[in-house]
Protein backbone atom coordinates (compact mmCIF):
# COMPACT_ATOMS: atom_id res chain seq x y z
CA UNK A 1 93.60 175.25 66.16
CA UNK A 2 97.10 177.10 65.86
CA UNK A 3 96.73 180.99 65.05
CA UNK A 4 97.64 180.96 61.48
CA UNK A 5 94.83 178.45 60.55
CA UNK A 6 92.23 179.94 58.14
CA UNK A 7 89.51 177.49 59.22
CA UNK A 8 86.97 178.64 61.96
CA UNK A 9 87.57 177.50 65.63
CA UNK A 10 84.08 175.47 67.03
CA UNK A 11 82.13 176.90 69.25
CA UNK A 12 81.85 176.28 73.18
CA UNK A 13 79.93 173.06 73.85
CA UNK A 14 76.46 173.86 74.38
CA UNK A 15 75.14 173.75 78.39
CA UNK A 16 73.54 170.64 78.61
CA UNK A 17 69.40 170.23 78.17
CA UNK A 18 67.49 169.69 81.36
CA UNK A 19 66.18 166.30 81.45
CA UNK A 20 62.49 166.46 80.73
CA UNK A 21 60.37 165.92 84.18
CA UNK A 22 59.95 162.23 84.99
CA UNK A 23 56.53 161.06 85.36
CA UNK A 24 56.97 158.56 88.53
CA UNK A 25 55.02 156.00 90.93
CA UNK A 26 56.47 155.39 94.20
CA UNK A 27 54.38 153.57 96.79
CA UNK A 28 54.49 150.49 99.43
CA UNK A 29 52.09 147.53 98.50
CA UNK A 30 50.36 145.89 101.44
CA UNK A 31 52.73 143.12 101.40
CA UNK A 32 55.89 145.39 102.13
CA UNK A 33 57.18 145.40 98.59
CA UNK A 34 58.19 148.66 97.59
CA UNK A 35 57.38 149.49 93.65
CA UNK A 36 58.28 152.22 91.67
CA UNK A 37 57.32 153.03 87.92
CA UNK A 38 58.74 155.69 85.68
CA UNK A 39 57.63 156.08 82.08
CA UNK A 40 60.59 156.39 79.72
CA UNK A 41 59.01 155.68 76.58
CA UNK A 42 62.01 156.08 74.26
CA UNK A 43 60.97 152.18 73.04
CA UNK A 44 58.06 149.88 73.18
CA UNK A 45 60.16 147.90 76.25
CA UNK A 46 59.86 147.76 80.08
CA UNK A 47 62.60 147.34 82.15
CA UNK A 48 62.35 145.37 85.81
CA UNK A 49 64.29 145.49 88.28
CA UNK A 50 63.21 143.38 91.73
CA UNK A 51 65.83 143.91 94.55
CA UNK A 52 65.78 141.47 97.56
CA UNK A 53 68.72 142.74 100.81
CA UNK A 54 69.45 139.03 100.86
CA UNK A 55 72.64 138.86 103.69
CA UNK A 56 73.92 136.05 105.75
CA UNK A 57 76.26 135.33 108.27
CA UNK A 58 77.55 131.86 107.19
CA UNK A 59 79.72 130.50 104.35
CA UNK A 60 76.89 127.73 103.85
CA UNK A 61 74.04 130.82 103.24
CA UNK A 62 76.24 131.95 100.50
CA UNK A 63 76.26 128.63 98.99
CA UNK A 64 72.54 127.80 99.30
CA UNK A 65 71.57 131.78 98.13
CA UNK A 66 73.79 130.77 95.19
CA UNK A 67 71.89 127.42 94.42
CA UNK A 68 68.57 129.42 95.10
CA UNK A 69 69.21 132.33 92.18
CA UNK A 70 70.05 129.28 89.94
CA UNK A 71 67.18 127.30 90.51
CA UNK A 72 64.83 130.36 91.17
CA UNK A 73 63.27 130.93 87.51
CA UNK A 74 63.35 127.01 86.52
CA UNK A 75 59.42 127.91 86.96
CA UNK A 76 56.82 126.57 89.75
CA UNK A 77 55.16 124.06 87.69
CA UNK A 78 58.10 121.82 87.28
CA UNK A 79 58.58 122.85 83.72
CA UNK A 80 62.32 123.96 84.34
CA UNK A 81 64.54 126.84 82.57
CA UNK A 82 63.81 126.08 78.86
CA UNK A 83 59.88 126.38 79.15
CA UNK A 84 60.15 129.66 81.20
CA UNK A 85 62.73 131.35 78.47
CA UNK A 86 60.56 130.12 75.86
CA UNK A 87 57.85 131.40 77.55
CA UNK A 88 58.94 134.94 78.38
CA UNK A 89 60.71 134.74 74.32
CA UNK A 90 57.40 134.37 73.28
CA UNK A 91 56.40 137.89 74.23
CA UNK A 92 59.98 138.99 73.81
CA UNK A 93 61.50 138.98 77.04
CA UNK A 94 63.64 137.54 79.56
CA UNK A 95 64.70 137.22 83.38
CA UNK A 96 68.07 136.77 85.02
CA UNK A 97 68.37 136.37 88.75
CA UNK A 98 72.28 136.73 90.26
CA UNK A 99 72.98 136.86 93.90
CA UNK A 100 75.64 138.44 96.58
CA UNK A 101 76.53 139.69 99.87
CA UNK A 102 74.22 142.10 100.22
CA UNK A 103 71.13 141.13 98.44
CA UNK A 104 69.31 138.93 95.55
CA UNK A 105 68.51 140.49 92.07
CA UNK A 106 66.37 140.12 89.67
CA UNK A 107 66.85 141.60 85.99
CA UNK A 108 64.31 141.49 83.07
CA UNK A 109 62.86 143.29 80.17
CA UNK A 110 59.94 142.65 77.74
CA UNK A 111 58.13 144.10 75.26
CA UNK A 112 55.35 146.81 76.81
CA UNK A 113 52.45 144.59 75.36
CA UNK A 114 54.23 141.15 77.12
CA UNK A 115 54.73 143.01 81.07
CA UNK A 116 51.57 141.44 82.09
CA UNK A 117 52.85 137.87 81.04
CA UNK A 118 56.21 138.40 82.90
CA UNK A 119 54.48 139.64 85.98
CA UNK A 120 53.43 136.91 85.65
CA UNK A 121 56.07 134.07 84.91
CA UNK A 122 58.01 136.04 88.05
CA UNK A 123 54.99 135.99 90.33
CA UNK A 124 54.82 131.76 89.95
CA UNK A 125 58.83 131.79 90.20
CA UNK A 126 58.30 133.92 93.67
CA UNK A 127 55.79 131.68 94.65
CA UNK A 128 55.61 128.14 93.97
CA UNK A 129 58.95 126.97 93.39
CA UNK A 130 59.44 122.97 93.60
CA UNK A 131 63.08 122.58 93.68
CA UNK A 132 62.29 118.66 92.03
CA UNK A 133 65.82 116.73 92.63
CA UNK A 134 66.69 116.64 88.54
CA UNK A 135 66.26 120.66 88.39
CA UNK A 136 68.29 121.24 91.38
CA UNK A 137 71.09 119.14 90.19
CA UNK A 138 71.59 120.43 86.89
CA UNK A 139 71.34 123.99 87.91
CA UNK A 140 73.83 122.73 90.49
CA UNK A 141 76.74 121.33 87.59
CA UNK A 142 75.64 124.58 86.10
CA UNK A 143 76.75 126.42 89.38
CA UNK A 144 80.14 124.47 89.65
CA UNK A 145 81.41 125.26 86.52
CA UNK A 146 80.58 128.96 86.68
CA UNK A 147 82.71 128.98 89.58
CA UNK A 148 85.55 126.86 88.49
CA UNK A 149 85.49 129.74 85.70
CA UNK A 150 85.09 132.30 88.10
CA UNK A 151 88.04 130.99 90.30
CA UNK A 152 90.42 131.38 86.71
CA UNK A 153 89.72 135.11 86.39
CA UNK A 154 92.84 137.18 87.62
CA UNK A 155 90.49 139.97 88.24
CA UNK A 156 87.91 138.29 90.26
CA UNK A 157 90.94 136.95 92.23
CA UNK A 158 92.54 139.84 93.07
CA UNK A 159 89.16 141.43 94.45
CA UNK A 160 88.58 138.68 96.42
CA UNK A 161 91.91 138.84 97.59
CA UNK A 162 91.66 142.44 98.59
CA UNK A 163 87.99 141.83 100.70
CA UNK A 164 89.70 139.23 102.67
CA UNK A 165 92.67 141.61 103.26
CA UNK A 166 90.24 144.11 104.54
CA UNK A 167 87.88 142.47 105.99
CA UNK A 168 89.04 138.98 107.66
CA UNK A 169 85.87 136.35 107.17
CA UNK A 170 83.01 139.08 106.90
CA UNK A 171 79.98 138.02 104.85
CA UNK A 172 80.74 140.95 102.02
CA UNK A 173 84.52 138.98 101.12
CA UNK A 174 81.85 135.63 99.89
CA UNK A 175 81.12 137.09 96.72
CA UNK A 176 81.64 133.37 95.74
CA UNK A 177 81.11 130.35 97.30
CA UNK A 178 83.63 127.45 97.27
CA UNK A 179 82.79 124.30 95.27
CA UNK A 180 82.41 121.80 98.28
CA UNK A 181 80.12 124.11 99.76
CA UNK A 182 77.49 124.18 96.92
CA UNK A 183 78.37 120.34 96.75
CA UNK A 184 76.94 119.84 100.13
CA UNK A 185 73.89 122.08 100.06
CA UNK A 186 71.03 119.72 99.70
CA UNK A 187 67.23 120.68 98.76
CA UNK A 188 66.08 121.34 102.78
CA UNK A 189 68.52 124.42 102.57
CA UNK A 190 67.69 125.80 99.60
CA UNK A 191 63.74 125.43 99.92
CA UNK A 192 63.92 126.99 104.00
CA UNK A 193 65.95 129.82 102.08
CA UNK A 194 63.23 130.31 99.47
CA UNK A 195 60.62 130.45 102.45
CA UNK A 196 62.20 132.84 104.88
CA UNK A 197 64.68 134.93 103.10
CA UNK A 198 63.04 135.75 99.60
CA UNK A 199 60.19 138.04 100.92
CA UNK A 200 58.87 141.24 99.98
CA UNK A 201 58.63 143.29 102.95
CA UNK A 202 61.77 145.35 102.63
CA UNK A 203 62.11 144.47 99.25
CA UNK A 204 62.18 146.71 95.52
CA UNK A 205 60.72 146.52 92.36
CA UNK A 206 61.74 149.18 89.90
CA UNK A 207 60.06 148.83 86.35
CA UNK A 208 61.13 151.43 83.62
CA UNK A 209 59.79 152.06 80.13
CA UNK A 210 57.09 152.37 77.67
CA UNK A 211 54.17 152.38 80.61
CA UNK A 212 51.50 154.43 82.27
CA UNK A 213 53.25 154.50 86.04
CA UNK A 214 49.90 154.61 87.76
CA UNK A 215 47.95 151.33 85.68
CA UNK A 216 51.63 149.57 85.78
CA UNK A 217 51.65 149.79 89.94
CA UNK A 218 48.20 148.47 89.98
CA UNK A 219 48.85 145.23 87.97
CA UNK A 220 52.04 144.71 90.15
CA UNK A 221 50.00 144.67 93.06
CA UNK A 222 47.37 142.17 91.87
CA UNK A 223 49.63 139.96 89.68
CA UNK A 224 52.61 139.61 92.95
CA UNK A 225 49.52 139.68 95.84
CA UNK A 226 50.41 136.01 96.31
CA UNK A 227 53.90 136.90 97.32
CA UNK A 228 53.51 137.61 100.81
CA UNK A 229 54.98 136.76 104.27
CA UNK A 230 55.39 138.14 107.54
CA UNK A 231 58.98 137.95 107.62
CA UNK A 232 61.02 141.22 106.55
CA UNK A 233 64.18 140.47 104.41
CA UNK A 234 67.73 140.72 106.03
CA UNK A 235 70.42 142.86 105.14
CA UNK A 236 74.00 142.16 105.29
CA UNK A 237 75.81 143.17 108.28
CA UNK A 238 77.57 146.63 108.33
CA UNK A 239 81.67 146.34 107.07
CA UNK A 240 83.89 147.37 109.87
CA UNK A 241 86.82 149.05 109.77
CA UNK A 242 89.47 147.84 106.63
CA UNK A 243 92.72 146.19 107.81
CA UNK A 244 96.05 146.68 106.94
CA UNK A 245 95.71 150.25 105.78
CA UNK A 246 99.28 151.93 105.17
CA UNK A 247 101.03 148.67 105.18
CA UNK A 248 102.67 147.27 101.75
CA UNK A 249 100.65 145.69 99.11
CA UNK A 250 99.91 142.01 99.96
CA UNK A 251 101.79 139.98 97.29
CA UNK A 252 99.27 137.10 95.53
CA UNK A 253 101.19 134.31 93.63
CA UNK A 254 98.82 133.53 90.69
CA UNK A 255 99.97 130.85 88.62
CA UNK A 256 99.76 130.86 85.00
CA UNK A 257 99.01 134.31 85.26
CA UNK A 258 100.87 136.59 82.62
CA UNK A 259 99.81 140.22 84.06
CA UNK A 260 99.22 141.55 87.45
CA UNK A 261 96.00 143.10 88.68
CA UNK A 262 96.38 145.42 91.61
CA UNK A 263 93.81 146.69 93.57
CA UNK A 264 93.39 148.91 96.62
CA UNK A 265 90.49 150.12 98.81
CA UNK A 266 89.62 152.51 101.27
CA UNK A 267 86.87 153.44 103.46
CA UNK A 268 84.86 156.28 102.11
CA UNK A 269 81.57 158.12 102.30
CA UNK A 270 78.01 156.95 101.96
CA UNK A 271 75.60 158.92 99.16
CA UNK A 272 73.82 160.55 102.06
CA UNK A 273 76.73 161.90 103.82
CA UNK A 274 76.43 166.24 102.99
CA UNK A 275 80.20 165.30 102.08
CA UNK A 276 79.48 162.73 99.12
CA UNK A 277 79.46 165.01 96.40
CA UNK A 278 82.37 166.95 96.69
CA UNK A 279 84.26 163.15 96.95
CA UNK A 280 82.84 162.05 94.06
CA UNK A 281 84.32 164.80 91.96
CA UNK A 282 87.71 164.59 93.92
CA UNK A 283 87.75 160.90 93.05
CA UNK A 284 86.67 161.40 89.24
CA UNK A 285 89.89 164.17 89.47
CA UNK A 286 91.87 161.20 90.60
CA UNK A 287 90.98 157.94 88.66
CA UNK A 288 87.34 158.48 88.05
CA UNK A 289 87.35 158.94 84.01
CA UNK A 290 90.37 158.96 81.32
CA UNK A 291 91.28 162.40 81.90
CA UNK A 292 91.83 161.69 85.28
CA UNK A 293 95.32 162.10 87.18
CA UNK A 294 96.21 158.04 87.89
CA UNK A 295 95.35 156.85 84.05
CA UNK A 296 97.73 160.11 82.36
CA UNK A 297 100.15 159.34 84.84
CA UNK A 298 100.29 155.44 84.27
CA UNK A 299 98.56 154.95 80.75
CA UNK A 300 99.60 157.99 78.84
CA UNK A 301 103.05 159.18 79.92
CA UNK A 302 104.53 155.89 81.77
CA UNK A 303 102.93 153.62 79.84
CA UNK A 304 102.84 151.25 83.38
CA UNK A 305 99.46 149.84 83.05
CA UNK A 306 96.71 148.91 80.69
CA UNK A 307 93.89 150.61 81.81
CA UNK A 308 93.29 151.85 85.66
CA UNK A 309 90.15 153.44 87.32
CA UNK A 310 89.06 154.57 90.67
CA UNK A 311 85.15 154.11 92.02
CA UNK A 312 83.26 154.68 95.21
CA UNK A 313 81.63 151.30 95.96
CA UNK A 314 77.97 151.60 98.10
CA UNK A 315 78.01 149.07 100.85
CA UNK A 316 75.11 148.26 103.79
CA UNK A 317 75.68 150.94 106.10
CA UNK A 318 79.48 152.16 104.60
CA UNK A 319 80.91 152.33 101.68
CA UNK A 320 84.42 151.81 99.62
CA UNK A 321 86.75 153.65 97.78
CA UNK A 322 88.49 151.43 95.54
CA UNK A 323 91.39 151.41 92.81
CA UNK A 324 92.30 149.47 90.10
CA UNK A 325 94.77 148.84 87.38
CA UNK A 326 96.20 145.77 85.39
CA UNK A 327 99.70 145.85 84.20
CA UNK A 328 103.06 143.45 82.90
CA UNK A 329 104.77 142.24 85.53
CA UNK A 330 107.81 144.33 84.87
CA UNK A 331 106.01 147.28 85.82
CA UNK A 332 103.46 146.41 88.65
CA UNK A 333 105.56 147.65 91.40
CA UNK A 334 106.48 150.61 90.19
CA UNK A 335 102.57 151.48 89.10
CA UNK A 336 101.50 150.48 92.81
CA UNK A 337 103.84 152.96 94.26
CA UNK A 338 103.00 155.88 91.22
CA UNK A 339 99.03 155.09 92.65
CA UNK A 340 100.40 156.15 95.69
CA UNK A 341 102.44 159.33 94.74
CA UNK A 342 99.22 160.67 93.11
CA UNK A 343 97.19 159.77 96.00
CA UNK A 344 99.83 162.17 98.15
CA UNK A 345 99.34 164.40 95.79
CA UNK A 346 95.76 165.04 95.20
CA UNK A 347 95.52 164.91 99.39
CA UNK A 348 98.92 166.86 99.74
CA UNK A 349 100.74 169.47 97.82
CA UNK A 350 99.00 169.16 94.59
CA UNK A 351 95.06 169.20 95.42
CA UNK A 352 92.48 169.63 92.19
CA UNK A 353 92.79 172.52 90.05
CA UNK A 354 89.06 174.86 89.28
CA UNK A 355 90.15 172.82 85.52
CA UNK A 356 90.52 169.99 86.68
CA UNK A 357 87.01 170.32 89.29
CA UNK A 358 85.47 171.59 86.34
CA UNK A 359 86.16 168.58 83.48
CA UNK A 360 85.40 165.95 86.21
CA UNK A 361 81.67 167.77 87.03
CA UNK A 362 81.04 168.44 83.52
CA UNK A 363 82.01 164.74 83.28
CA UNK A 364 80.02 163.32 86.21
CA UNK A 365 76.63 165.04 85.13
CA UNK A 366 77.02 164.80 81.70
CA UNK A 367 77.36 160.37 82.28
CA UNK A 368 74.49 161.02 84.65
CA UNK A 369 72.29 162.44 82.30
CA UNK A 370 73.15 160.14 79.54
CA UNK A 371 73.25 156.85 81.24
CA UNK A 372 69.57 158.06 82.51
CA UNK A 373 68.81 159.16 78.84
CA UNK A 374 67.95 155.01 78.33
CA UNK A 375 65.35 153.16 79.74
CA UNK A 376 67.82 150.64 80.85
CA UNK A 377 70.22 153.28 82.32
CA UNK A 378 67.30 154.64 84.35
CA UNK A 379 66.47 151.35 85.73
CA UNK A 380 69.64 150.59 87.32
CA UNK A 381 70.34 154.29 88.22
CA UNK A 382 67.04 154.08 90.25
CA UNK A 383 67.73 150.82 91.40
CA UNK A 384 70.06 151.09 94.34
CA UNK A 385 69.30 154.58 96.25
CA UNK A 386 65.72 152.59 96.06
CA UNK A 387 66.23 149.27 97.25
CA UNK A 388 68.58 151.25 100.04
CA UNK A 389 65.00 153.11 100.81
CA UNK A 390 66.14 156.75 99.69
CA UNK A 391 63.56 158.42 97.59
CA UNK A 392 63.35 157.97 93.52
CA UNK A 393 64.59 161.55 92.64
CA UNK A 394 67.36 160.47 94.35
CA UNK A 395 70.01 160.84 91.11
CA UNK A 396 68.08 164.08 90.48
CA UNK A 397 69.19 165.68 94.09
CA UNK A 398 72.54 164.07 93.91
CA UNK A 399 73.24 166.05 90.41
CA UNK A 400 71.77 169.01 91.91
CA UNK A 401 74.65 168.89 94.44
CA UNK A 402 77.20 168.33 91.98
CA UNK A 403 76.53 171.45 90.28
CA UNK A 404 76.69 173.62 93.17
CA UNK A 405 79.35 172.18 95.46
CA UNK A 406 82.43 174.41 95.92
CA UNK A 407 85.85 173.83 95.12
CA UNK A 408 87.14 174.56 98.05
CA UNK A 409 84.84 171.14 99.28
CA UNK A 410 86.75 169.23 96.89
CA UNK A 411 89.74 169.82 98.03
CA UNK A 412 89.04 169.16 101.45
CA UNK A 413 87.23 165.95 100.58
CA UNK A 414 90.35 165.12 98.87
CA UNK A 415 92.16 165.82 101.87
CA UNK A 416 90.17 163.72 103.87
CA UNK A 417 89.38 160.83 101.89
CA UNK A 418 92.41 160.19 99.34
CA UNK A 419 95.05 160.11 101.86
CA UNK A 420 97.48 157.02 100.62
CA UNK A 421 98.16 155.92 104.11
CA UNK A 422 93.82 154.78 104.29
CA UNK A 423 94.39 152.15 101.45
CA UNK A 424 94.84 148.68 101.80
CA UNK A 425 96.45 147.35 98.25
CA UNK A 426 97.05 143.83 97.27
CA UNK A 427 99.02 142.83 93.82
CA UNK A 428 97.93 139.64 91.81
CA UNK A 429 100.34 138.23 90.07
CA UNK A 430 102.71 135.27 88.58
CA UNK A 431 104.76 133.63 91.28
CA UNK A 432 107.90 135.35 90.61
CA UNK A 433 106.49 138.94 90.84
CA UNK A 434 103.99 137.82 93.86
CA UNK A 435 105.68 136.18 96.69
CA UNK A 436 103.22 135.83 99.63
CA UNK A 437 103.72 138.01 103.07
């Protein structure tokens, strides 16, 4: 407010509330599945989460893993998708399973009084799937045209882009499989899959909401007993080292396309590394949030690209520090090589400011605290430290960290980690911008 103004300046923002204590079951059932329960009870609704490490070496695994998380809740009596959703609508809920890389999900809510009849539904889908030849083939033309869709997204084809760029023919660059490889997957593969890789020893089940932790765990364990084995599930195989880092952006001709969509990556640190926190603030000072350095750089003042962020990516065993952007073609270039300058920058002669550290932690804990304000938000905060076998207060510790890491840390992680030369970039777009090295 200017210093003539007769109206009253506001106050300084309030320090946020502590988060009340969460009231939390974490425990190993005798079959090796891993279950924990937190009571959010903001809503009559549970939230599930069930988290399978689900890796392969082989383009024809990624294929068949595909076909199985298509096929997976068609039900075990034969019944196929329609009676399950109408099923789990009945008691108001639902169940979506999606596969990758690095494991097999499953995503669901209901309403409290319906978690025993999901439990349910999802314990016959675990166990007594029948794959009959008329299910497996629709869900199959289901599959196909996903991907045909999938292959006309500039964005999903510029990431892929950049994972084979880094990474050469590792599992983590089949985020989709090819057509004529889910063509040729028959009903042997799929079903030996189901058998040997969808187990629960090394597996997660998170479930969130309107429950008593304690009675929930106990009717997990009774209602998923059947789903047993003796086989642990398999994790995808560590990343190694990204290729091409320093060199040019990889041109991608993309035709039809009428913007480009550039994206870079990095390797980074792991959420267990003593370093992790002070990144994660560097990286929010960089591209992490719209206050950040790369978006008023290229949005605000340059006007070079539409939107732009920056995000550590968790991997098996490593993880990713990835950029972002989509722009006109007119300006790609330019906004590839502005990335850069503020990536010399922030490492360089221009490292964070106290303001700057400041905004982005008051930033990163205050999304913490409100994505984990929602049942849903919980779930999926909870869900990956689990499933990657790090205790469930693991947000709790991490936040902890953020408020009490020094400045001086930040810079140095900055230093470290945001060094332009460690980024391999590729740039998506029409022919004429994108000629190919």
């Amino acid at each position: 407010m200017n210093p003539g103004s007769t109206g009253a300046m506001l106050p300084p923002l309030a320090p946020p509330r502590p988060a009340p204590p969460l009231e939390v079951v974490d425990t190993v059932l005798p079959t090796g599945l891993r279950v924990v329960a937190a009571r959010r009870a903001t809503a009559p609704v549970v939230q599930l989460r069930l988290g399978v490490p689900f890796g392969g070496s082989t383009a024809r695994h990624t294929a068949a893993a595909e076909l199985l998380a298509c096929t997976l809740l068609t039900g075990g009596a034969g019944g196929g998708r329609t009676a399950v959703d109408d099923e789990l609508a009945a008691v108001g809920g639902s169940l979506k399973a999606v596969v990758g890389p690095e494991e097999l999900r499953i995503t669901g809510q209901v309403l409290t009084e319906g978690l025993p009849r999901l439990l349910a539904v999802l314990a016959d889908c675990l166990t007594g799937a029948g794959y009959e030849p008329a299910t497996l083939e629709a869900e199959r033309e289901r599959l196909l045209h996903r991907i045909r869709l999938t292959e006309s997204m500039p964005a999903r084809t510029a990431r892929a882009a950049l994972l084979r760029r880094c990474f050469g023919d590792h599992p983590a660059t089949r985020e989709t499989p090819t057509t004529d490889r889910v063509a040729a997957v028959d009903r042997d593969e799929v079903a030996e899959l189901y058998r040997t890789r969808l187990v629960p020893r090394g597996s997660a089940l998170i479930l969130v909401g309107d429950v008593h932790p304690t009675r929930v765990v106990e009717e997990s364990a009774i209602t998923l007993g059947g789903w047993s084995a003796r086989l642990r599930a398999v994790g995808m195989a560590p990343l190694p080292a990204p290729a091409h880092q320093g060199e040019p952006a990889q041109a991608v001709p993309a035709a039809g396309s009428r913007q480009c969509e550039a994206r870079l990556a990095a390797p980074s640190l792991v959420r267990t590394d003593p370093g992790y926190p002070a990144l994660v603030l560097a990286d929010q000072v960089f591209g992490g949030y719209f206050s950040s350095r790369l978006v008023q750089r290229l949005r605000e003042r340059e006007g070079r690209i539409y939107t732009g962020q920056s995000v550590i990516e968790q991997r098996t065993g490593s993880a990713l520090g990835t950029v972002q952007f989509a722009s006109a073609p007119r300006h790609a270039t330019a906004a590839v090589d502005g990335t850069l300058a503020e990536l010399a920058a922030i490492s360089g002669d221009r490292p964070p400011t106290a303001e700057e550290i400041a905004a982005a932690r008051g930033y990163a804990l205050g999304i913490q605290a409100l994505v984990r304000s929602t049942q849903k938000g919980l779930a999926d905060s909870l869900y990956g430290p689990v499933l990657a076998g790090l205790p469930a207060d693991w947000a709790d510790r991490i936040a902890d960290r953020l408020r009490a890491v020094p400045d001086d840390e930040v810079r140095a992680a900055a230093v470290a980690h945001l060094r332009p030369e460690a980024y391999t970039a590729v740039l998506l777009g029409p022919p004429a911008q994108a000629d190919t090295d």
